[in-house]
PDB file of N, CA and C in Angstrom:
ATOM      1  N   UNK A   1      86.297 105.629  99.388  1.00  0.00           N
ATOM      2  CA  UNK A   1      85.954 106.220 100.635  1.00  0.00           C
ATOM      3  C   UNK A   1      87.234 106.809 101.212  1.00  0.00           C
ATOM      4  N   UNK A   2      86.900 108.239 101.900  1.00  0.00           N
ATOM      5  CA  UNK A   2      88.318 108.445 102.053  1.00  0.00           C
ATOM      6  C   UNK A   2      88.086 108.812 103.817  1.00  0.00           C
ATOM      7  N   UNK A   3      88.829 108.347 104.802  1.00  0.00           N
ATOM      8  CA  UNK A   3      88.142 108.596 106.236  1.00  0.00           C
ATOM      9  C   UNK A   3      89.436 109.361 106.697  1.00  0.00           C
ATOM     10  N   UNK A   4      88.959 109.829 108.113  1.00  0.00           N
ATOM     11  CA  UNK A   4      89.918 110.511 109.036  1.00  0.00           C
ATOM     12  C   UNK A   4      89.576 110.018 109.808  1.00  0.00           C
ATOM     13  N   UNK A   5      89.891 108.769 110.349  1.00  0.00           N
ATOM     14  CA  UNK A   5      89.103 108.048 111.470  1.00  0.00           C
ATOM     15  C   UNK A   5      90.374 107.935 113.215  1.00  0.00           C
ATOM     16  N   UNK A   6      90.207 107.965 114.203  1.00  0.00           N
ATOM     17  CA  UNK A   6      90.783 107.476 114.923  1.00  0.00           C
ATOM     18  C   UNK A   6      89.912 106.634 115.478  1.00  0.00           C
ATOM     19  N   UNK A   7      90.009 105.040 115.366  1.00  0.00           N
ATOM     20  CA  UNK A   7      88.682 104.612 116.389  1.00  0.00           C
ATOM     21  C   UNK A   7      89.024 103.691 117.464  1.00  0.00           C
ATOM     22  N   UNK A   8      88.179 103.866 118.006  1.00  0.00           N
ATOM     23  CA  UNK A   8      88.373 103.411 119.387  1.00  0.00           C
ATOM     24  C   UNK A   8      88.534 102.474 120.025  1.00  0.00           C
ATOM     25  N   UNK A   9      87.702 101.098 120.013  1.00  0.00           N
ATOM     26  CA  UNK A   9      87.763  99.760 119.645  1.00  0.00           C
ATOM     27  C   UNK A   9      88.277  98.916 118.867  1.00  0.00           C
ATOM     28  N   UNK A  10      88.680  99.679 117.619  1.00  0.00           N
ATOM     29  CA  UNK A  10      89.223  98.842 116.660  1.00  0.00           C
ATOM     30  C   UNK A  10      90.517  99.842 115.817  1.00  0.00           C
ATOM     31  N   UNK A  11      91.171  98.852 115.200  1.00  0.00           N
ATOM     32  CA  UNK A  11      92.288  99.229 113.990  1.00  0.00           C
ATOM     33  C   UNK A  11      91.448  99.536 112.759  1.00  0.00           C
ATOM     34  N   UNK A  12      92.646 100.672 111.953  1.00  0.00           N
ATOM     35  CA  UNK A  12      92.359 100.894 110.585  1.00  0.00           C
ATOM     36  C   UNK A  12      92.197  99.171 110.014  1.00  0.00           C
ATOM     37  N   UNK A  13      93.096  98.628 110.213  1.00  0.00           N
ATOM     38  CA  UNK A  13      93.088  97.412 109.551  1.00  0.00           C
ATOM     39  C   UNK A  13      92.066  96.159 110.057  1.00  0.00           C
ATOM     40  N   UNK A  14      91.485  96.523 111.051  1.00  0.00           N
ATOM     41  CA  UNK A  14      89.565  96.160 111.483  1.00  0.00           C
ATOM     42  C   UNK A  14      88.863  96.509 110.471  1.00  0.00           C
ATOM     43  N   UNK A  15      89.138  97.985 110.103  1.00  0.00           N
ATOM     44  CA  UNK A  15      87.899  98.460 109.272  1.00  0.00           C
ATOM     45  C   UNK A  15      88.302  98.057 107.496  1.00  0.00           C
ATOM     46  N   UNK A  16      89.760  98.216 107.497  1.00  0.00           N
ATOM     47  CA  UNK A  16      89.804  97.713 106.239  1.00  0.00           C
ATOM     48  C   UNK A  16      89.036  96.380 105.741  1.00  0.00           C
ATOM     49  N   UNK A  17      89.183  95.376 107.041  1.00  0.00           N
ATOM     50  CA  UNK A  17      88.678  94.053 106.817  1.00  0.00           C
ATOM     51  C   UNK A  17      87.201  93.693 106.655  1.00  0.00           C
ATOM     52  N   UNK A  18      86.520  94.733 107.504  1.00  0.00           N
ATOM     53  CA  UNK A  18      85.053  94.885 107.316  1.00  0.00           C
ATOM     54  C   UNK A  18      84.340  95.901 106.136  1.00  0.00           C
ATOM     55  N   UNK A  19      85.769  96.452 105.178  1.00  0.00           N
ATOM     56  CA  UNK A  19      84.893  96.944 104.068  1.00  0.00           C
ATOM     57  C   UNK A  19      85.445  95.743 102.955  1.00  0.00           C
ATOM     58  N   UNK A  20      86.256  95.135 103.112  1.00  0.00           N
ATOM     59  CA  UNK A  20      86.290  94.172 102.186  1.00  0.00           C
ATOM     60  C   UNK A  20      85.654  92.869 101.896  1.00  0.00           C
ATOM     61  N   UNK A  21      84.730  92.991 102.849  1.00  0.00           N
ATOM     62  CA  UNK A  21      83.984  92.081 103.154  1.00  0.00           C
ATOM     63  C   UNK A  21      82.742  92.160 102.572  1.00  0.00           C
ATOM     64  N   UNK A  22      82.185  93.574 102.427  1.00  0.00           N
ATOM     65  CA  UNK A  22      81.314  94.185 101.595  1.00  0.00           C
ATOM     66  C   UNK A  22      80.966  93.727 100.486  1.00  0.00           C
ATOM     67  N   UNK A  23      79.543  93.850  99.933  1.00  0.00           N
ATOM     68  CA  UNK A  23      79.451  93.470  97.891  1.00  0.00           C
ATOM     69  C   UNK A  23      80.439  93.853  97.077  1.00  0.00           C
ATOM     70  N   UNK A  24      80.195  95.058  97.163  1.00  0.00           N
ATOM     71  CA  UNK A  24      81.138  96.236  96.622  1.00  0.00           C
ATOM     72  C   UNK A  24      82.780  95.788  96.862  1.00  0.00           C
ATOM     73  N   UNK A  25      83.601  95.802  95.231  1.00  0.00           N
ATOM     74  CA  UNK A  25      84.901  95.801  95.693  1.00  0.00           C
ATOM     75  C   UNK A  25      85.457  96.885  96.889  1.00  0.00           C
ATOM     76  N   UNK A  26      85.981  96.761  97.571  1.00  0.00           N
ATOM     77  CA  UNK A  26      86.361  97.628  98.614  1.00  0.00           C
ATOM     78  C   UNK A  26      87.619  97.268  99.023  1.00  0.00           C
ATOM     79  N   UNK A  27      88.778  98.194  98.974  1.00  0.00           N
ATOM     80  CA  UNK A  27      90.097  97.713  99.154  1.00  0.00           C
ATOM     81  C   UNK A  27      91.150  98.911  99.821  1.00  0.00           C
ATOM     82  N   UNK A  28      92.066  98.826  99.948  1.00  0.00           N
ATOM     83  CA  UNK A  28      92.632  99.882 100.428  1.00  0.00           C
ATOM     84  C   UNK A  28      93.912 100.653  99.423  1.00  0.00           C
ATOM     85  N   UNK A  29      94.087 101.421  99.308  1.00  0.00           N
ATOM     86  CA  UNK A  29      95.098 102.257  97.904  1.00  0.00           C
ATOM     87  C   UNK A  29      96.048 102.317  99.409  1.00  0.00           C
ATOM     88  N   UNK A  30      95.862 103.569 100.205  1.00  0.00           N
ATOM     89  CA  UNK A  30      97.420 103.163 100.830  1.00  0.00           C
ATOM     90  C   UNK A  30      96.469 104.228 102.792  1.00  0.00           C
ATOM     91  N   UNK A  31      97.185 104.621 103.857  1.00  0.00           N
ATOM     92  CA  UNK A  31      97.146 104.739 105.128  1.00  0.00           C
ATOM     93  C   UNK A  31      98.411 106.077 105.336  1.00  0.00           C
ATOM     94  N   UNK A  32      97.523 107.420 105.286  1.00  0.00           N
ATOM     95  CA  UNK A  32      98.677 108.294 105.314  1.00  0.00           C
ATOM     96  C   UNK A  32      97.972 109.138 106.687  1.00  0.00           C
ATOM     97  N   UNK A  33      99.208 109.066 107.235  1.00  0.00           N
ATOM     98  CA  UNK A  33      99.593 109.609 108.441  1.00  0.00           C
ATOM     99  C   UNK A  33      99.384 111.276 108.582  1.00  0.00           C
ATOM    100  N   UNK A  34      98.514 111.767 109.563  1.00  0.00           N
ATOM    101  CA  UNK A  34      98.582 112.988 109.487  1.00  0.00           C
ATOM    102  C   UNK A  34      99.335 114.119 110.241  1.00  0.00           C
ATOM    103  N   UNK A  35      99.926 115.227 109.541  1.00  0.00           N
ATOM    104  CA  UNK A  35      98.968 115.852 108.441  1.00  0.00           C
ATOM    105  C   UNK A  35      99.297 114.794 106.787  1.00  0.00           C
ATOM    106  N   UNK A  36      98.805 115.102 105.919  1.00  0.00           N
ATOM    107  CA  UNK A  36      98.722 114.832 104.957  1.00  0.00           C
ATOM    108  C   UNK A  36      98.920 116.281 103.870  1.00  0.00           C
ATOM    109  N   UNK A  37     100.070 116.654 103.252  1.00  0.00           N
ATOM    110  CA  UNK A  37     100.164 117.802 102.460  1.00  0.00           C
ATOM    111  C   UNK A  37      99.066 117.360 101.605  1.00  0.00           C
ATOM    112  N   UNK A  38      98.229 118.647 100.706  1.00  0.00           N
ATOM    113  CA  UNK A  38      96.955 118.581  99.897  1.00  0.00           C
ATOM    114  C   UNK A  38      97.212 117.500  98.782  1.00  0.00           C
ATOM    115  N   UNK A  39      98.662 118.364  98.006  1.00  0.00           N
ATOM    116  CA  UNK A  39      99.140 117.527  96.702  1.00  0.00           C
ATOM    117  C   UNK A  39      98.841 115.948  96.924  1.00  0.00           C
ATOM    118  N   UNK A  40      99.511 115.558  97.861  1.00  0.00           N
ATOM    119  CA  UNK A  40      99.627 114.258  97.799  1.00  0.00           C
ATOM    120  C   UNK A  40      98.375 112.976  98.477  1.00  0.00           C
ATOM    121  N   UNK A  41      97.627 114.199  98.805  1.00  0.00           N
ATOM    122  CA  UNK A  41      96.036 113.379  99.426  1.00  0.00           C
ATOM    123  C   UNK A  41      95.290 113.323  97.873  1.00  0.00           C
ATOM    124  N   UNK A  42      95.820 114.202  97.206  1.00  0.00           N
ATOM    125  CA  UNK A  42      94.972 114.476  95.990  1.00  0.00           C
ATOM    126  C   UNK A  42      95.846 113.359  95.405  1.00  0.00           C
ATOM    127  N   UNK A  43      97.142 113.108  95.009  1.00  0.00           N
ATOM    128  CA  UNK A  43      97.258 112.357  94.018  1.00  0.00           C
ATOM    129  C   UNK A  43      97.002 110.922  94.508  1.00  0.00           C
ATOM    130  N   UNK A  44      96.646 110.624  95.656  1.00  0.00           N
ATOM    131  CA  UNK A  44      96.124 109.605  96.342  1.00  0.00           C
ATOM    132  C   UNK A  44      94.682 109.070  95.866  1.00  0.00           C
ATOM    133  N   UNK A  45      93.813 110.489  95.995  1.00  0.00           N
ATOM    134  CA  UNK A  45      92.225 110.150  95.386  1.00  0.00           C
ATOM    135  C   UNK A  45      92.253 109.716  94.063  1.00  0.00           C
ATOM    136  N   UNK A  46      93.401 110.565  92.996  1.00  0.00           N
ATOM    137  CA  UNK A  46      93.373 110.193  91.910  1.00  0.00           C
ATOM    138  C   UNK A  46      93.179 109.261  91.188  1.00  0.00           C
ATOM    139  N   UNK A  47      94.654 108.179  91.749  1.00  0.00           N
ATOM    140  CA  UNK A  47      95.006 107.004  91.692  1.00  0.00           C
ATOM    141  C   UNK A  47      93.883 106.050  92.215  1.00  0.00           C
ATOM    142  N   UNK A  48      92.994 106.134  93.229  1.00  0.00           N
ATOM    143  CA  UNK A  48      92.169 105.193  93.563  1.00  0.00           C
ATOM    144  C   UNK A  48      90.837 105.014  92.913  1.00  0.00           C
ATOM    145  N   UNK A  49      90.576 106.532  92.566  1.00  0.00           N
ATOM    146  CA  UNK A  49      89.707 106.983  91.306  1.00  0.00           C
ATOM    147  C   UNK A  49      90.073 106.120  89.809  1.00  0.00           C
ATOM    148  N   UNK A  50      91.090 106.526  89.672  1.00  0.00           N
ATOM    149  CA  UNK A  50      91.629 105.614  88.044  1.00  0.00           C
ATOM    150  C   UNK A  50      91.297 104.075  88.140  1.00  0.00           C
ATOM    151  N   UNK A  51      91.975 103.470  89.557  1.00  0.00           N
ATOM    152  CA  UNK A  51      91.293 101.921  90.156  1.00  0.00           C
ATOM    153  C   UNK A  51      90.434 101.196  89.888  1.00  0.00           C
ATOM    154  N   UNK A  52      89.530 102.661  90.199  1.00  0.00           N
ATOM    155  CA  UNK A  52      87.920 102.120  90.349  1.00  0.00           C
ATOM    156  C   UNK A  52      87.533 102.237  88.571  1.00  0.00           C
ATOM    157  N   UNK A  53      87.988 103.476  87.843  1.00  0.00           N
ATOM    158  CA  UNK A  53      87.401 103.559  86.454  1.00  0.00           C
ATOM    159  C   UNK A  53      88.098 101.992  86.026  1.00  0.00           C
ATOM    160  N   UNK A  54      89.026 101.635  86.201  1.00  0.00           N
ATOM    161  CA  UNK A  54      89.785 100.396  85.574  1.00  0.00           C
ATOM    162  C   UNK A  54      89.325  99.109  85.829  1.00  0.00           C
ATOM    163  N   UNK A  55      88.934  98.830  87.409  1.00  0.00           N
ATOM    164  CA  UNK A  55      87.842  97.898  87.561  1.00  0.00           C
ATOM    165  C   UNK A  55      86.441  97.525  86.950  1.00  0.00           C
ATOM    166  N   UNK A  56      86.093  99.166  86.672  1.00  0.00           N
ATOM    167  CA  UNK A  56      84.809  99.073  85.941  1.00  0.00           C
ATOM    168  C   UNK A  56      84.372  98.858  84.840  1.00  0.00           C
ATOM    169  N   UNK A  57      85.563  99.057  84.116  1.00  0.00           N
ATOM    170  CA  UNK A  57      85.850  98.329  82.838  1.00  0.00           C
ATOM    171  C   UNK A  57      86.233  97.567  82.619  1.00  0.00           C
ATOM    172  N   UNK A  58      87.126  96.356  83.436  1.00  0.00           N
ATOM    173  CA  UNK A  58      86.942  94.943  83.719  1.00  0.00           C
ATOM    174  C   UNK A  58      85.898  94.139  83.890  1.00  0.00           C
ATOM    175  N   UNK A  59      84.794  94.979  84.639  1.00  0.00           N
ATOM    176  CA  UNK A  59      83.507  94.065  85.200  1.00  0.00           C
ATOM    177  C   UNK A  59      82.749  94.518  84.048  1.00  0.00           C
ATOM    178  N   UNK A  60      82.617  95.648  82.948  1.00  0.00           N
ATOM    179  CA  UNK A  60      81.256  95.936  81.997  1.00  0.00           C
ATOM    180  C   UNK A  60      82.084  95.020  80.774  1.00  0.00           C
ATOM    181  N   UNK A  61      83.358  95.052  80.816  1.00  0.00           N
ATOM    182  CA  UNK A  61      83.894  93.911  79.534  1.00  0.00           C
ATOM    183  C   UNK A  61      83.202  91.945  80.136  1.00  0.00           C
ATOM    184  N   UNK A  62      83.497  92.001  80.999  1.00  0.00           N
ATOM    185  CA  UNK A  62      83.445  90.302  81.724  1.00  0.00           C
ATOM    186  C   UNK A  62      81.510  90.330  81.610  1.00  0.00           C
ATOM    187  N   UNK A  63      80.431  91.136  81.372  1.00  0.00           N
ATOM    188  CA  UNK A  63      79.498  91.293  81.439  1.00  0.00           C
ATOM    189  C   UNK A  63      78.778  91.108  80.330  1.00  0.00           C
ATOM    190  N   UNK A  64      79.992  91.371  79.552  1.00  0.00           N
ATOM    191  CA  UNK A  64      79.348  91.446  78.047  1.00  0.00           C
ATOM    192  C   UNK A  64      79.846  89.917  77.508  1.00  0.00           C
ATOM    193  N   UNK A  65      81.077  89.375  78.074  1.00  0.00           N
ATOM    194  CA  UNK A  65      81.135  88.156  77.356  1.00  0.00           C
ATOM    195  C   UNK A  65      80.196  86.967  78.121  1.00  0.00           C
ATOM    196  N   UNK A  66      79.817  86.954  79.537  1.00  0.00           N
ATOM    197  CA  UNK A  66      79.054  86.155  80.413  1.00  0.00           C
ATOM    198  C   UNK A  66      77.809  86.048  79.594  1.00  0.00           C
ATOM    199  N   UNK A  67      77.142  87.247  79.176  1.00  0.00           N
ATOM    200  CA  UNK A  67      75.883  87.547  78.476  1.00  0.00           C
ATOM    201  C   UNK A  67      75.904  86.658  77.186  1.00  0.00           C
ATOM    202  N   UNK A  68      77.077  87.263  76.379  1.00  0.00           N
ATOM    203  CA  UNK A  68      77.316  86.631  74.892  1.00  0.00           C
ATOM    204  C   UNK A  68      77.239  84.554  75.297  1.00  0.00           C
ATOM    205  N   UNK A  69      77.893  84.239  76.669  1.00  0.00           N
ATOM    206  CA  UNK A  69      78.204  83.067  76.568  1.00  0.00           C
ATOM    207  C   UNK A  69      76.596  82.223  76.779  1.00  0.00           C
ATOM    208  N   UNK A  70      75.362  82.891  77.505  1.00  0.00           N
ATOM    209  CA  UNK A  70      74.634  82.638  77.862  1.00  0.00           C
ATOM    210  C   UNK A  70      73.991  82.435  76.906  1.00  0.00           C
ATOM    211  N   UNK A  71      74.224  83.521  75.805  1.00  0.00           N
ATOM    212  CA  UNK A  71      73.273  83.234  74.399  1.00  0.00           C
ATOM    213  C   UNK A  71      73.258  82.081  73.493  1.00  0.00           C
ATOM    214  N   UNK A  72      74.486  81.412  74.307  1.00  0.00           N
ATOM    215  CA  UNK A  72      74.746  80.297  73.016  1.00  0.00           C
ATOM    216  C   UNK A  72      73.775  78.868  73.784  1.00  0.00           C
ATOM    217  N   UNK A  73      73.631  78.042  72.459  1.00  0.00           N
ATOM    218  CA  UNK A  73      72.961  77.014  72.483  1.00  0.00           C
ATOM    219  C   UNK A  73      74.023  76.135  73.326  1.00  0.00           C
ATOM    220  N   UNK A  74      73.358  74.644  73.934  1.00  0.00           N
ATOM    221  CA  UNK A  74      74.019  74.043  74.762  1.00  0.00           C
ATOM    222  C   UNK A  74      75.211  73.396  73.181  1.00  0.00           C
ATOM    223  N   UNK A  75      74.438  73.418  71.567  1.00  0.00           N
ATOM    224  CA  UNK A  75      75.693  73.310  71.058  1.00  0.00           C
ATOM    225  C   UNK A  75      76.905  73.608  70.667  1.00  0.00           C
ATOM    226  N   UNK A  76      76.332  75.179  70.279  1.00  0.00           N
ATOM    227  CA  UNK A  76      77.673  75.589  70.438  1.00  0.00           C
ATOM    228  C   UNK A  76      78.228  76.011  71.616  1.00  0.00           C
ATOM    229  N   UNK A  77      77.942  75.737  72.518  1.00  0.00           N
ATOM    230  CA  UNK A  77      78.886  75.959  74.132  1.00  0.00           C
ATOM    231  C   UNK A  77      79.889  74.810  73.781  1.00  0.00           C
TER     232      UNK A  77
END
């Protein structure tokens, strides 16, 4: 998620806390001050993009061995 928020009641770091709280991993990559030159908003999305592909292949690997472990008999567990 990428916001331009100023809010009113609360801190960025309010809202950080209430998306991490979420199902969904939800975390923060980094808090850039505006303006923001393009390059570096972009290599920002990038990096949080790569995150998320890297997480997701942590959780479809951990999915496949949970599954495999389920298949086994209480003997060979």
């Amino acid at each position: 998620m990428l916001l331009d928020v100023r809010p009113q009641d609360s801190s960025g770091l309010d809202l950080q806390r209430s998306c991490a709280g979420a199902d969904d991993a939800a975390g923060t990559i980094d808090f850039l001050q505006k303006p923001v030159p393009p390059k570096k908003l972009l290599e920002h999305i990038r990096e949080a993009l790569e995150i998320d592909r890297q997480a997701r292949t942590v959780a479809a690997q951990r999915a496949v061995v949970v599954e495999g472990i389920a298949r086994l008999t209480w003997r060979e567990r």
